[in-house]
C-alpha atoms as a PDB file:
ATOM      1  CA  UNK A   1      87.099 -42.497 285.854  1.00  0.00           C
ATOM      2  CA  UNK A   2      84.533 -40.110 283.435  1.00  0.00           C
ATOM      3  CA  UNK A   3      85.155 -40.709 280.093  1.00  0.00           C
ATOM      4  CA  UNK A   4      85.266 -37.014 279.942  1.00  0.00           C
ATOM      5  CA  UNK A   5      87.273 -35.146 282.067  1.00  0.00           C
ATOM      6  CA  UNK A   6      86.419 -31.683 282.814  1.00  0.00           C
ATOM      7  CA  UNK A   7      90.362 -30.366 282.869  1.00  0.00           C
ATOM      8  CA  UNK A   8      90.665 -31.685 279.547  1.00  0.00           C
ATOM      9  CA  UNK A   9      88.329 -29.759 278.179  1.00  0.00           C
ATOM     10  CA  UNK A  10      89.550 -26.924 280.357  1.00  0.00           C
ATOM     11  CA  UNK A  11      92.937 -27.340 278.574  1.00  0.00           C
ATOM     12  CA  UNK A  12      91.695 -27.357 274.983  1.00  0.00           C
ATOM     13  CA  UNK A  13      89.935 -24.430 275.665  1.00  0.00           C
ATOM     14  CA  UNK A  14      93.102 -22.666 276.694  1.00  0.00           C
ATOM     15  CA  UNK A  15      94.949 -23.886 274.144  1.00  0.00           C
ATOM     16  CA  UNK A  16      91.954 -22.293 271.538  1.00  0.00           C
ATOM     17  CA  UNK A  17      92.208 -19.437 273.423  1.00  0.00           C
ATOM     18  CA  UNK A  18      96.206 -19.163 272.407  1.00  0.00           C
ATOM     19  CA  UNK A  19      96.262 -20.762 269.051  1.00  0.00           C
ATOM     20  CA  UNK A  20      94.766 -18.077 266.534  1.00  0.00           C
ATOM     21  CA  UNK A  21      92.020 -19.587 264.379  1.00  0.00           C
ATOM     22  CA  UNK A  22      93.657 -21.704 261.220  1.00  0.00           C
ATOM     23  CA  UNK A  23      91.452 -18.474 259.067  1.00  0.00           C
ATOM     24  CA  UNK A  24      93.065 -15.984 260.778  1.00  0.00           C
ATOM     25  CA  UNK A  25      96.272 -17.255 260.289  1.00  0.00           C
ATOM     26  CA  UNK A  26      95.804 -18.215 256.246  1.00  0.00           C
ATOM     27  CA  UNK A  27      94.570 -14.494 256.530  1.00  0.00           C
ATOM     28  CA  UNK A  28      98.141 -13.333 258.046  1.00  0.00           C
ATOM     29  CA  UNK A  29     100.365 -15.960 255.313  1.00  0.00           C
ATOM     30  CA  UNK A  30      98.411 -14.663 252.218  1.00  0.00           C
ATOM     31  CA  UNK A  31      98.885 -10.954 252.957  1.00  0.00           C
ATOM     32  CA  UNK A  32     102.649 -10.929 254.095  1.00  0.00           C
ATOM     33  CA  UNK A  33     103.248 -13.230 250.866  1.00  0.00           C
ATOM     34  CA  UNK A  34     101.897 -10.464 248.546  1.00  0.00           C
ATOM     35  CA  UNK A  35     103.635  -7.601 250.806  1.00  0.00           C
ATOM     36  CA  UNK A  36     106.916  -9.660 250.001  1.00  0.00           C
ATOM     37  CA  UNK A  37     105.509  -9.617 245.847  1.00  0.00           C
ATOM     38  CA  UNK A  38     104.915  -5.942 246.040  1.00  0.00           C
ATOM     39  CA  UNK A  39     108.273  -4.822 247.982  1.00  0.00           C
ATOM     40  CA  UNK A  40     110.471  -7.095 245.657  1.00  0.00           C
ATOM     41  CA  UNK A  41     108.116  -5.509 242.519  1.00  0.00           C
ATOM     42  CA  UNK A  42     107.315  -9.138 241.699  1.00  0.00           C
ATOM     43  CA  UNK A  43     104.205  -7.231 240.859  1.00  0.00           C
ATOM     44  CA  UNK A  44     105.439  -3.949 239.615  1.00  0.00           C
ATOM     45  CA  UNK A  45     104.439  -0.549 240.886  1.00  0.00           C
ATOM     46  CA  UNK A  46     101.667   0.868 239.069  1.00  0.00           C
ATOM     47  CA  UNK A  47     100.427  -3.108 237.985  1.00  0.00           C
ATOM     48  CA  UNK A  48      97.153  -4.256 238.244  1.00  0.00           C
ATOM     49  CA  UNK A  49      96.818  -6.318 241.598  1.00  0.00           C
ATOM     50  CA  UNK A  50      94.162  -9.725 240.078  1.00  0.00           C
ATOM     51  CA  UNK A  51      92.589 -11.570 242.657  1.00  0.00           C
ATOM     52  CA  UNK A  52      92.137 -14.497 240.703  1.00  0.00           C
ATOM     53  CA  UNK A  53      95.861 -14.425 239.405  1.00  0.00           C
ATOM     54  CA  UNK A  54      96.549 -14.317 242.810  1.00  0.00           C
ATOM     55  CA  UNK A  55      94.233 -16.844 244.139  1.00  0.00           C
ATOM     56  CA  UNK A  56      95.791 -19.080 241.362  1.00  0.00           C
ATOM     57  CA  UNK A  57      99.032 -18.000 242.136  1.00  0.00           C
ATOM     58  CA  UNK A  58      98.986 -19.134 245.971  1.00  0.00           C
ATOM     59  CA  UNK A  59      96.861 -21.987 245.959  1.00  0.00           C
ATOM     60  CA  UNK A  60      93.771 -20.137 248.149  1.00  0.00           C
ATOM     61  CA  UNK A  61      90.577 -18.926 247.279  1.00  0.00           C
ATOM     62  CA  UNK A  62      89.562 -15.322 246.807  1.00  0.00           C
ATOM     63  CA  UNK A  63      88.195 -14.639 250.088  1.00  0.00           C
ATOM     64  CA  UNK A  64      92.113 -14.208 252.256  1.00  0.00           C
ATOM     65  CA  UNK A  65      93.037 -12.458 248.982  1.00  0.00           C
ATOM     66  CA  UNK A  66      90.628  -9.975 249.277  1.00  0.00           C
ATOM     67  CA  UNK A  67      91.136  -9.369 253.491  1.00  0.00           C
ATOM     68  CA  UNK A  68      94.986  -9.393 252.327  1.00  0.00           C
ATOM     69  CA  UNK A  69      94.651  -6.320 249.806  1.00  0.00           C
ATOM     70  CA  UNK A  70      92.072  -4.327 251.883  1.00  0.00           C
ATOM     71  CA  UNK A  71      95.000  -4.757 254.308  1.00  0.00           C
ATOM     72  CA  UNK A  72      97.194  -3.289 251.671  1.00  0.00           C
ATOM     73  CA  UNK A  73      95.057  -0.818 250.597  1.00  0.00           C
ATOM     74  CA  UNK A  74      95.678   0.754 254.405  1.00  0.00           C
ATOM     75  CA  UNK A  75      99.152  -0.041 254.068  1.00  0.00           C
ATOM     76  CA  UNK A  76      99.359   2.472 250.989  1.00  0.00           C
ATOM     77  CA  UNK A  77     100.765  -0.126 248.926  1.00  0.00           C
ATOM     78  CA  UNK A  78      97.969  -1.214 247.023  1.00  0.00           C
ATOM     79  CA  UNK A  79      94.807   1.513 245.530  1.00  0.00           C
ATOM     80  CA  UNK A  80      91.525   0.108 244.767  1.00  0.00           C
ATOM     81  CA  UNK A  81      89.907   2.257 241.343  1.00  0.00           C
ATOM     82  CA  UNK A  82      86.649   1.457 240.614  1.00  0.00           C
ATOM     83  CA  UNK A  83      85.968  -0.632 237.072  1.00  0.00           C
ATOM     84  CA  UNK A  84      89.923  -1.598 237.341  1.00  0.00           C
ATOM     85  CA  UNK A  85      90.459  -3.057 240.714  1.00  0.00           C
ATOM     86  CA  UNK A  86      93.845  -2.950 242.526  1.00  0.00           C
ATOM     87  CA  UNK A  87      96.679  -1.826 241.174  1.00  0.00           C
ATOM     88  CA  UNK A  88     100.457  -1.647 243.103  1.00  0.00           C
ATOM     89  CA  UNK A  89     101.020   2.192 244.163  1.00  0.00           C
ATOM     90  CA  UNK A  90     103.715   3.981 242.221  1.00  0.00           C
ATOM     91  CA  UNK A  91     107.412   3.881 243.825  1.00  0.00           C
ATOM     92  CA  UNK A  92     108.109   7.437 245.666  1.00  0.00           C
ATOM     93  CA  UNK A  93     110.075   9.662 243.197  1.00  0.00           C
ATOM     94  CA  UNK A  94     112.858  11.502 244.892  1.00  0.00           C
ATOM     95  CA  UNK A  95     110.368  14.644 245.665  1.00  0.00           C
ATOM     96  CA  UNK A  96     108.238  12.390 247.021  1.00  0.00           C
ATOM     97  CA  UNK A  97     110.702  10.987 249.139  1.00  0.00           C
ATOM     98  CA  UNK A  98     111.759  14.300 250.009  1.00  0.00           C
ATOM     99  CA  UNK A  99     108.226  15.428 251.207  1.00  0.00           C
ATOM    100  CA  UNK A 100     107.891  12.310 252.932  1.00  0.00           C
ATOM    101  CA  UNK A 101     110.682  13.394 255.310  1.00  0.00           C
ATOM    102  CA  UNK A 102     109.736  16.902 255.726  1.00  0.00           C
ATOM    103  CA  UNK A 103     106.517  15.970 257.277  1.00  0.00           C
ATOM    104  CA  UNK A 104     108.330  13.214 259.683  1.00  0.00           C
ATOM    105  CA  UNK A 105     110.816  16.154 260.586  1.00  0.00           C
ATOM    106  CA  UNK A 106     107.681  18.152 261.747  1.00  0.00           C
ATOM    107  CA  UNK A 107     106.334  15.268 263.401  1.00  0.00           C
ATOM    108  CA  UNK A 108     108.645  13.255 264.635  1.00  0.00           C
ATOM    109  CA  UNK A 109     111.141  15.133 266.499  1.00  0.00           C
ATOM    110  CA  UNK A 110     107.980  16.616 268.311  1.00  0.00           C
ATOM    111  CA  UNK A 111     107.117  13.039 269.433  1.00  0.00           C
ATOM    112  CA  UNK A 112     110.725  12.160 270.693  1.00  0.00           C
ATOM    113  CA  UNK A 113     110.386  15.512 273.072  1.00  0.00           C
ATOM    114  CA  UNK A 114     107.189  14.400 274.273  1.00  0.00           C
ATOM    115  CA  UNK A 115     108.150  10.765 274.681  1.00  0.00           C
ATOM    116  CA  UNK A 116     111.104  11.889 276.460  1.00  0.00           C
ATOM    117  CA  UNK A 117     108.680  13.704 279.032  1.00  0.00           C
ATOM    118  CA  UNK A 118     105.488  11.479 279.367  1.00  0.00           C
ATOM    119  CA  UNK A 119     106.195   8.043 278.448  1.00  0.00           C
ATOM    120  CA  UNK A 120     105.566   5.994 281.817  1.00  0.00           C
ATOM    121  CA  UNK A 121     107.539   3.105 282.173  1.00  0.00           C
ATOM    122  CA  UNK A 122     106.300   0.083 280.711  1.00  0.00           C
ATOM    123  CA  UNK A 123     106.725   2.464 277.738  1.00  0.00           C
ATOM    124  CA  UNK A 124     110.517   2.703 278.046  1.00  0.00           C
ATOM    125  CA  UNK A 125     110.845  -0.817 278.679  1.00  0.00           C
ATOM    126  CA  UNK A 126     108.804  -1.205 275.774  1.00  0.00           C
ATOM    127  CA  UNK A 127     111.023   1.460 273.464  1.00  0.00           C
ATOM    128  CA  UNK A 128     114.036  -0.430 275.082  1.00  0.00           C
ATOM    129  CA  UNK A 129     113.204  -3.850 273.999  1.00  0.00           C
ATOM    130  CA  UNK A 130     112.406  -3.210 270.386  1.00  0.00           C
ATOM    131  CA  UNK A 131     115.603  -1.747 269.924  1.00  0.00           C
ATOM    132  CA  UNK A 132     117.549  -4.920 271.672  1.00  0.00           C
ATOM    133  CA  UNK A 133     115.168  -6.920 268.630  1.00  0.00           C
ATOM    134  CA  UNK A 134     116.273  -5.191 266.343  1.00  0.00           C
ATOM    135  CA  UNK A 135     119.537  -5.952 266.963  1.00  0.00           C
ATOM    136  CA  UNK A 136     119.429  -9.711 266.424  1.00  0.00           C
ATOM    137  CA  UNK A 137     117.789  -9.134 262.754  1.00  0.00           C
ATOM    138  CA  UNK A 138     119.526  -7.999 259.629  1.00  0.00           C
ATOM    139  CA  UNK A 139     119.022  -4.867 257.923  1.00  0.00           C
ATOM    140  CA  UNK A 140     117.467  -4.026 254.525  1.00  0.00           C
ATOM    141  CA  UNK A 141     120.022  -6.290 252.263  1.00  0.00           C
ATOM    142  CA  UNK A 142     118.379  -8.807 249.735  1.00  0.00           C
ATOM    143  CA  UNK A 143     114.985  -9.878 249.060  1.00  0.00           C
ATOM    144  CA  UNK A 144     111.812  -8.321 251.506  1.00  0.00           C
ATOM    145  CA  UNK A 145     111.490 -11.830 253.387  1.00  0.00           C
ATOM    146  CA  UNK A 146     115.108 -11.241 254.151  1.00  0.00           C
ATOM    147  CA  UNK A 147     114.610  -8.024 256.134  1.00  0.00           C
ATOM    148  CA  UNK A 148     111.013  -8.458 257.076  1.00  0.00           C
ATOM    149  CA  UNK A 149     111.838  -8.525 260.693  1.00  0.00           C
ATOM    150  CA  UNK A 150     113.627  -5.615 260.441  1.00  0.00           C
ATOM    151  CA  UNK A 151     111.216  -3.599 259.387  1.00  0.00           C
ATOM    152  CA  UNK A 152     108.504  -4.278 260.987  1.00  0.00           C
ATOM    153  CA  UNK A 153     110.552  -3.337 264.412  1.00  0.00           C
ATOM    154  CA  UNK A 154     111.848  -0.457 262.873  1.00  0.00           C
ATOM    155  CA  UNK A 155     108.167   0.816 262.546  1.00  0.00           C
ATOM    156  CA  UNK A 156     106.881  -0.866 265.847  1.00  0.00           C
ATOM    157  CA  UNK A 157     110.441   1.439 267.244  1.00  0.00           C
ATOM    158  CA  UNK A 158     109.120   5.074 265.430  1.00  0.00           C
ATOM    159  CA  UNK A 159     105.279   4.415 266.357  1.00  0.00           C
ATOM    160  CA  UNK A 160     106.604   3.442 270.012  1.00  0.00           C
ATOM    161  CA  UNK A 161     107.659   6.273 270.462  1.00  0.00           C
ATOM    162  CA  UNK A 162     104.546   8.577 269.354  1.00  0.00           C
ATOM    163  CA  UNK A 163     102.788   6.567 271.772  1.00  0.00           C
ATOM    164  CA  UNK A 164     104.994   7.010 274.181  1.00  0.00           C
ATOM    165  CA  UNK A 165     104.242  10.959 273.466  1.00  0.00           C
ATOM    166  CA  UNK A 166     100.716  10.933 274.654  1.00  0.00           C
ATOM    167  CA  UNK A 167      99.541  12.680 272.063  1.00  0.00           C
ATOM    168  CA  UNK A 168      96.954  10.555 270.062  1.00  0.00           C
ATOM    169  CA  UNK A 169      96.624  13.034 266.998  1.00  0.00           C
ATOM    170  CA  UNK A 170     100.237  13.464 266.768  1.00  0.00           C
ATOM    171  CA  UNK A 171     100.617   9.382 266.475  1.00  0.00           C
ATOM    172  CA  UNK A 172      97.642   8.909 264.440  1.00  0.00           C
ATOM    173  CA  UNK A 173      99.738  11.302 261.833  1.00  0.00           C
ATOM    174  CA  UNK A 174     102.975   9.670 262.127  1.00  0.00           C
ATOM    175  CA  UNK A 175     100.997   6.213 261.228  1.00  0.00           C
ATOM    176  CA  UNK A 176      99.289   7.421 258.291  1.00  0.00           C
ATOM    177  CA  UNK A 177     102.335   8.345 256.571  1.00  0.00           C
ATOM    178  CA  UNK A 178     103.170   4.618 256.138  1.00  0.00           C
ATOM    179  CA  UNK A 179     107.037   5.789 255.842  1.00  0.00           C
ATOM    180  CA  UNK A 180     108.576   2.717 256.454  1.00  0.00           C
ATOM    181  CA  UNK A 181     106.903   0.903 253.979  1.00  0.00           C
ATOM    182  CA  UNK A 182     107.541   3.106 250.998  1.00  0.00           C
ATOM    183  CA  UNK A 183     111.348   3.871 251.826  1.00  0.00           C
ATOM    184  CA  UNK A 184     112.074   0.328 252.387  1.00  0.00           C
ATOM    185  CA  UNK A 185     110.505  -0.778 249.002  1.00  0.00           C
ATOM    186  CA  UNK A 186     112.945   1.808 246.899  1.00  0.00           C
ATOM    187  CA  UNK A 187     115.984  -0.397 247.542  1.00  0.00           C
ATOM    188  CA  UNK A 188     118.485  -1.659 250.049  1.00  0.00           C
ATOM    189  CA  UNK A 189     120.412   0.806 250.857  1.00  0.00           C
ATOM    190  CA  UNK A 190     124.165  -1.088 252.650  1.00  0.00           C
ATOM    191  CA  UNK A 191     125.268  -0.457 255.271  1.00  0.00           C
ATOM    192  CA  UNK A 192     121.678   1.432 256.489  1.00  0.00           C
ATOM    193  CA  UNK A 193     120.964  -1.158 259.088  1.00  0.00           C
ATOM    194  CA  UNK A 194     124.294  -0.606 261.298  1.00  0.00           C
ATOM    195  CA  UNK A 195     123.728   2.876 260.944  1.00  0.00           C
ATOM    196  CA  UNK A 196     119.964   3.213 261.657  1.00  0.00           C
ATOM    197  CA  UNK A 197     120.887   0.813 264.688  1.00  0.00           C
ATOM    198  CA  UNK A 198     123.537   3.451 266.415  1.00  0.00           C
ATOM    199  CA  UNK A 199     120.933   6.429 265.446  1.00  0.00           C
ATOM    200  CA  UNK A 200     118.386   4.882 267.446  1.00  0.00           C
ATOM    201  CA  UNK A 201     120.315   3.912 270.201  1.00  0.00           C
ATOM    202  CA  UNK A 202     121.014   7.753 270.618  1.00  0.00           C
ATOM    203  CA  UNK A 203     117.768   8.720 270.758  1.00  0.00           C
ATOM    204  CA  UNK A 204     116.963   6.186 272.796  1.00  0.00           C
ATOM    205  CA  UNK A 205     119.209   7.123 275.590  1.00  0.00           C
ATOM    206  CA  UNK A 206     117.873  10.438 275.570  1.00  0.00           C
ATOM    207  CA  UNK A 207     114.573   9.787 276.102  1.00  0.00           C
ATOM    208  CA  UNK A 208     115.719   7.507 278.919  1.00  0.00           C
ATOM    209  CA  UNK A 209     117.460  10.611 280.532  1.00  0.00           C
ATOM    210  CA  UNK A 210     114.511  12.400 279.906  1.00  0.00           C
ATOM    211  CA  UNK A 211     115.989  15.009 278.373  1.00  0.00           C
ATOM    212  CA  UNK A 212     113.100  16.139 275.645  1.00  0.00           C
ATOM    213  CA  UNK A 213     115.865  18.537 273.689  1.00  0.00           C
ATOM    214  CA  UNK A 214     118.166  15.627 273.495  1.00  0.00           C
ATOM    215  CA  UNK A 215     116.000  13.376 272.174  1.00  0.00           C
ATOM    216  CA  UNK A 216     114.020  15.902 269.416  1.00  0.00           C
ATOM    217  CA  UNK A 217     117.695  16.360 268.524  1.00  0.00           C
ATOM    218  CA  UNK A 218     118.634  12.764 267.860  1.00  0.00           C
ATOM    219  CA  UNK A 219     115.555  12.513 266.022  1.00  0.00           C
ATOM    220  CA  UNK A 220     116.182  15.132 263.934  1.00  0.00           C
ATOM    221  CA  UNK A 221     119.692  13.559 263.180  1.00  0.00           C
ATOM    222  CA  UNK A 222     118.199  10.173 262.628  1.00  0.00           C
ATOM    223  CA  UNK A 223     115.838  11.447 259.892  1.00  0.00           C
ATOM    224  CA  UNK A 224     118.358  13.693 258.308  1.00  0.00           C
ATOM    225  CA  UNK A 225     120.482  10.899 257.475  1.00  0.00           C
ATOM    226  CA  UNK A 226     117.917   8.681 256.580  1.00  0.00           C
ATOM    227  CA  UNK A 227     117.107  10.716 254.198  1.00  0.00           C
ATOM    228  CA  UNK A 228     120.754  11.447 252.946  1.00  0.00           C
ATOM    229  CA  UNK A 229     121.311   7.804 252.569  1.00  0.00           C
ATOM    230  CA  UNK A 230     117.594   6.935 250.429  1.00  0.00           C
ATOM    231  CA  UNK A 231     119.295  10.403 247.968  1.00  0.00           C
ATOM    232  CA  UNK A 232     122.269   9.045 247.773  1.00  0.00           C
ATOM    233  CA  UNK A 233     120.253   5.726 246.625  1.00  0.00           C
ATOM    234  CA  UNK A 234     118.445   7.759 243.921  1.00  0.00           C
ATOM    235  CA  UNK A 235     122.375   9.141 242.899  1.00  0.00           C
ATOM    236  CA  UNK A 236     123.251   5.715 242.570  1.00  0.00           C
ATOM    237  CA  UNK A 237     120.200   4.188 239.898  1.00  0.00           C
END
């Protein structure tokens, strides 16, 4: 027998092929732990974002820091200034929050018509199956890492469903708004998690039925409340 043997090598290479590389991953841990800093307000809106604090601060060099805030920087939660670096955005004030619903209301209800008309059906399995996830994670109560899960599906469940639309402008705009992001670092809000849940599973079952009035409707609905229940949260503090 070889001292090399060819399936061996054949395995590895599959195995490289699965594994993402160890940078890649560092990459991935550095930038979701300063997502978790900013959403918490560990580093407080409006602060300047160091890369050698944070370096120092999580035990990597500056090179994933850097990836991790240009990642940010997309995300809307960081701004890059020039001669002052990074710096946290500012928290959403209630007009902004109120703006920032308007334009999903123009957008979004659109998209749940459309997705309710074009979406083939590995795109409805798709919509389907991100709901069912979301279902086994809890909703926005506690600290970011708590809830991460949850968010990230709730996103993945909105921009699912602008794909699902066919319209690539129209889901380009809904991503840019970075929505999710910006309501879910205001506050918890209890009980929103339950509630978003049973909102989505009506316009998901519209859009099943194909029924593009139905599901611009429950859209609608969804993103009415939502908003109702981030007010309420600014009635509250």
């Amino acid at each position: 027998m070889s001292a090399h043997d060819p399936s061996d090598s054949g395995a590895a290479a599959r195995g490289a092929e699965q594994s993402p590389p160890a940078r890649q991953v560092l990459s991935d841990s550095v930038y979701e732990n300063i997502t978790a800093m900013i959403m918490d307000h560990e580093i407080a809106p409006g602060a300047r974002v160091g890369i050698e604090t944070l370096s120092r601060t999580l035990d990597v060099s500056p090179t994933p820091v850097r990836e991790a805030l240009a990642r940010l920087e997309s995300d809307g939660l960081v701004v890059k200034r020039s001669l002052s670096g990074y710096r946290a955005t500012e928290l959403l004030t209630r007009q902004g929050v109120e703006e920032l619903f308007e334009m999903r209301l123009l957008l979004e209800p659109r998209a749940a018509a459309l997705a309710a008309l074009n979406a083939d059906e590995s795109q409805l399995d798709d919509i389907e199956k991100i709901l069912e996830a979301m279902q086994s994670h809890p909703g926005p109560v506690g600290p970011y890492a708590s809830y991460r899960d949850f968010a990230a599906l709730d996103q993945s469940f909105h921009e699912a469903i602008t794909q699902a639309a066919h319209r690539p402008l129209l889901a380009d705009a809904v991503e840019r708004l970075h929505s999710h992001l910006h309501v879910f670092r205001l506050s918890s809000v209890p009980g929103a998690g339950e509630a978003t849940l049973a909102e989505h599973d009506r316009v998901v079952r519209s859009i099943l039925r194909r029924s593009a009035d139905r599901a611009a409707k429950a859209m609608a609905e969804h993103l009415t409340r939502s908003l109702e229940r981030q007010l309420g949260h600014f009635e509250e503090t």
